[in-house]
Protein backbone atom coordinates (compact mmCIF):
# COMPACT_ATOMS: atom_id res chain seq x y z
CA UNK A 1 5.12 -5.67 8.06
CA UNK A 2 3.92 -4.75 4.68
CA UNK A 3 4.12 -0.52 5.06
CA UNK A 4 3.03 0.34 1.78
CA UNK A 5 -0.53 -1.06 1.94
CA UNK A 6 -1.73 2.51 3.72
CA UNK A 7 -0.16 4.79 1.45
CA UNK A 8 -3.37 5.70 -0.58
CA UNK A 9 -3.94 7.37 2.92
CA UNK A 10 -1.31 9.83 2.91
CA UNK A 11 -2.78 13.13 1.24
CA UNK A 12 0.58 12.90 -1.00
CA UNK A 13 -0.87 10.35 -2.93
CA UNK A 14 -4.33 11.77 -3.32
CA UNK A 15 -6.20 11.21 -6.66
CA UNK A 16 -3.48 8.65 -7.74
CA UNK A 17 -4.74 5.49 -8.62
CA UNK A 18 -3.65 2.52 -7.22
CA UNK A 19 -1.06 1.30 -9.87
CA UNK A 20 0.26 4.95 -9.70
CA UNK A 21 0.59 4.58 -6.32
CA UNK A 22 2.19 1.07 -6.58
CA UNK A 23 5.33 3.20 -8.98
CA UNK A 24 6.50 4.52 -5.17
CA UNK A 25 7.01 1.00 -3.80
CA UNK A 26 10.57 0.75 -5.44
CA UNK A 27 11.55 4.48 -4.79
CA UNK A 28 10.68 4.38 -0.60
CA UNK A 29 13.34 3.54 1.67
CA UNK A 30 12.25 2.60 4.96
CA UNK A 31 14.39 3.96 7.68
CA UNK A 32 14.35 3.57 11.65
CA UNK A 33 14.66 6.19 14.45
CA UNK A 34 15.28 5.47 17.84
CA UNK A 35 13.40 7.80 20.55
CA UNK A 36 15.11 11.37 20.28
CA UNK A 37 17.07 11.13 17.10
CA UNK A 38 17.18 13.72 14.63
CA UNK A 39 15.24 13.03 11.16
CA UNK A 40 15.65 16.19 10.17
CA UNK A 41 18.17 18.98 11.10
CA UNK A 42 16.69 22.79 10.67
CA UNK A 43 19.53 24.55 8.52
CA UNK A 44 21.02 21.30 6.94
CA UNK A 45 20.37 20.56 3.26
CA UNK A 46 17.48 18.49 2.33
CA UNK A 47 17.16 15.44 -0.35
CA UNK A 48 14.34 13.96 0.76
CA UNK A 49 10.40 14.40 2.07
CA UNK A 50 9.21 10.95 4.24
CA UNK A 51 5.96 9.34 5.38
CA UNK A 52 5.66 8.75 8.96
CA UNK A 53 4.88 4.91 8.91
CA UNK A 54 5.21 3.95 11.98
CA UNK A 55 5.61 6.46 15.81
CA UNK A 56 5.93 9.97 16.56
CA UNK A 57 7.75 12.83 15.76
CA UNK A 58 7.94 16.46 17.08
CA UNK A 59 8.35 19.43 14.94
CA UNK A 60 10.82 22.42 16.41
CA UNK A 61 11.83 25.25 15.13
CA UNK A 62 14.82 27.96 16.33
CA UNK A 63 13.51 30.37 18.28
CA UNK A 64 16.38 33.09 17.83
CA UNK A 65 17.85 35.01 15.48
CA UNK A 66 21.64 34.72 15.08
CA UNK A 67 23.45 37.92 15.31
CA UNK A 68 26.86 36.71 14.91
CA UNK A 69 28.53 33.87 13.60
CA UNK A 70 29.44 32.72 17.13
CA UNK A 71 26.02 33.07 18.32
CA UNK A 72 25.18 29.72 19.64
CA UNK A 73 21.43 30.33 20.96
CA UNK A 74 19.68 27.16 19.87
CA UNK A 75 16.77 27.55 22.22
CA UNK A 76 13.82 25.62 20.28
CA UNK A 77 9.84 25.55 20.47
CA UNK A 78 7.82 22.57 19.59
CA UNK A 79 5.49 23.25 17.14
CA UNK A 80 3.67 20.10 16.61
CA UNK A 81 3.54 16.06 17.49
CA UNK A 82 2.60 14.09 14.86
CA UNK A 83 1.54 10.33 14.49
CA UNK A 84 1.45 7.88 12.33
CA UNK A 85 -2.62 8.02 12.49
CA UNK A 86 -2.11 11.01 10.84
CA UNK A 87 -0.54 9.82 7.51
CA UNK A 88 1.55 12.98 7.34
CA UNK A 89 4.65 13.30 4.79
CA UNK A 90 7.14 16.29 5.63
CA UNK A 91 9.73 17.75 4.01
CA UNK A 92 8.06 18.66 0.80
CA UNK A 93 9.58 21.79 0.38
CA UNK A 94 13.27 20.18 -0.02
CA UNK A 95 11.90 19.04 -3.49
CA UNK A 96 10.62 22.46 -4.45
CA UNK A 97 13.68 24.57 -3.11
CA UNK A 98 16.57 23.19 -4.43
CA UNK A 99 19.61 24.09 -2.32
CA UNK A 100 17.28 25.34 -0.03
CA UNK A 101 17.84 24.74 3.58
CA UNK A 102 15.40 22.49 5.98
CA UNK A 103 13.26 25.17 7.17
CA UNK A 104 12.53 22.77 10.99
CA UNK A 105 14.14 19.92 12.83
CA UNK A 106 11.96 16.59 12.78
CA UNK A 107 12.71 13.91 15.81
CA UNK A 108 11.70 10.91 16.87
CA UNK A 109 9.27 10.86 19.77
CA UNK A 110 9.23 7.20 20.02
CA UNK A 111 10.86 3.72 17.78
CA UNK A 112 9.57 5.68 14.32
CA UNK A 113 9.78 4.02 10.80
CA UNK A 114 9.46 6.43 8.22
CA UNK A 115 9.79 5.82 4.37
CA UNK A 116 11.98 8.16 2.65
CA UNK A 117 11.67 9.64 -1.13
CA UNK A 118 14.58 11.21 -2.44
CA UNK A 119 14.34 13.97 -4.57
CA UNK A 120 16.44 12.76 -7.45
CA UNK A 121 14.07 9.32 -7.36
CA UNK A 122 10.81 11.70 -7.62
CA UNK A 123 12.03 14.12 -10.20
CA UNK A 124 13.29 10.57 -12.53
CA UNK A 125 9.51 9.52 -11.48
CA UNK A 126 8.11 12.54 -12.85
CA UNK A 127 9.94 12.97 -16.04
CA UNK A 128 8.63 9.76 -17.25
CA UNK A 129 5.06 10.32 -16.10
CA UNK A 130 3.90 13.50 -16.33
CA UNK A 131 0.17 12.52 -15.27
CA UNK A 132 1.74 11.10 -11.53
CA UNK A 133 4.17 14.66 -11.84
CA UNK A 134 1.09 16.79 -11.98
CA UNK A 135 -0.98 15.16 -9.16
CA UNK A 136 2.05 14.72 -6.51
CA UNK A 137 3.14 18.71 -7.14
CA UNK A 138 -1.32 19.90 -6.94
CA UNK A 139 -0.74 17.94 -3.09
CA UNK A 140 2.27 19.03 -2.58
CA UNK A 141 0.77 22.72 -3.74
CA UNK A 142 -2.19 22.06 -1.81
CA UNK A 143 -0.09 21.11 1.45
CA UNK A 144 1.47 23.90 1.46
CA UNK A 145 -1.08 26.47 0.98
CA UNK A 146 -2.82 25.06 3.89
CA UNK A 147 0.15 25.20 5.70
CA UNK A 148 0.53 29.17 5.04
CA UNK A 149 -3.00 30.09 5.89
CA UNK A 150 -2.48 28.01 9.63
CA UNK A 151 0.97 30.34 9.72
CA UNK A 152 -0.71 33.03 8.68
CA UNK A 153 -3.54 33.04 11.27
CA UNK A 154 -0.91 32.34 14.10
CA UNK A 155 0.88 35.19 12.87
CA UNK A 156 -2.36 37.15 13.21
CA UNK A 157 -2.60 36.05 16.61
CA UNK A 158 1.17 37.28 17.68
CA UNK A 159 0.59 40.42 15.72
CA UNK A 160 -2.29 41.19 18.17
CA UNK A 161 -1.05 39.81 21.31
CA UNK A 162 1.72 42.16 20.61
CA UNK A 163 -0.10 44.92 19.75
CA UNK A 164 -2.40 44.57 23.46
CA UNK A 165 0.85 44.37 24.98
CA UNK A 166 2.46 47.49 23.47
CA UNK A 167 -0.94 49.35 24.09
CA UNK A 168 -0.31 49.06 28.45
C-alpha cells in the first residue's frame, strides 16, 4: 500500500507543494503497532512526531502529581481517539523542545501504521531548504496554538466547575 499518496492531507504539510511534499518520502519510516502498544510514553524523551496512516490511537495523560520519588500513582485519563480519517501528526513538540520530555502517552487502539519523522532527519531537511523549514514550523505553530486555545477553554470550564463547587 502506497501511504504517502495522502500526505498533502495532513495539516503538517499544508501550503507545500507537491514536490516539497515528495522531499518527506525518504525521511518517513513506517512503523506497526499492535492493539494496546505504547507509541508514545508520557515522561520518556522524544525524537520523533508521526502521521497516523493507518488505525487508532488514544491520547492519555497522568492524572496525578508525584509527591515522592516512590510515588507510583499512574492513574490515566483519555483525552482523545484519533483516526486515521483524521490525518493527524503528534508529537510536534519533541522537535521544538529539545530534551524536553513527551508531554502524553500515544497507544494503539487497533493494528496502527504510523510514519515516523525523526527530528535529526527534519532539522537536516530544513537546513537545506529554508522555504519547506518555514512552512512545516507556521503548521507546526499553527497546531499548536489551536491546541492551547482548546486547553485553554477546558481549563475555563474546570476553573468554573470548581468554583460552583467551592461556592455549596
Amino acid at each position: 500500500m502506497n501511504y504517502f499518496e495522502n500526505l498533502n492531507k495532513y495539516s503538517l504539510f499544508n501550503n507545500l507543494t507537491q514536490k516539497q511534499i515528495e522531499q518527506f518520502h525518504d525521511l518517513i519510516e513506517i512503523a506497526e503497532y499492535k492493539p494496546n502498544n505504547l507509541i508514545i510514553k508520557e515522561g520518556e524523551d522524544g525524537d520523533f512526531m508521526f502521521l497516523l496512516l493507518k488505525g487508532k490511537v488514544e491520547i492519555t495523560k497522568v492524572m496525578t502529581l508525584s509527591l515522592t520519588k516512590s510515588d507510583n500513582d499512574t492513574r490515566e485519563k483519555s483525552f482523545i481517539r484519533l483516526d486515521d480519517k483524521m490525518y493527524p501528526f503528534i508529537g510536534e513538540m519533541s522537535y521544538l523542545q529539545k530534551n524536553g520530555k513527551r508531554s502524553a502517552s500515544v497507544k494503539a487502539v487497533d493494528n496502527c501504521i504510523i510514519g515516523k519523522i525523526y527530528n535529526k532527519d527534519l532539522t537536516n531537511l530544513f537546513e537545506n531548504n529554508s522555504e519547506i523549514g518555514y512552512k512545516i514550523m507556521n503548521n507546526i505553530a499553527y497546531k499548536i496554538a489551536n491546541d492551547l486555545r482548546i486547553t485553554n477553554k477546558n481549563i475555563l470550564k474546570l476553573t468554573t466547575a470548581l468554583s460552583l463547587v467551592l461556592e455549596e
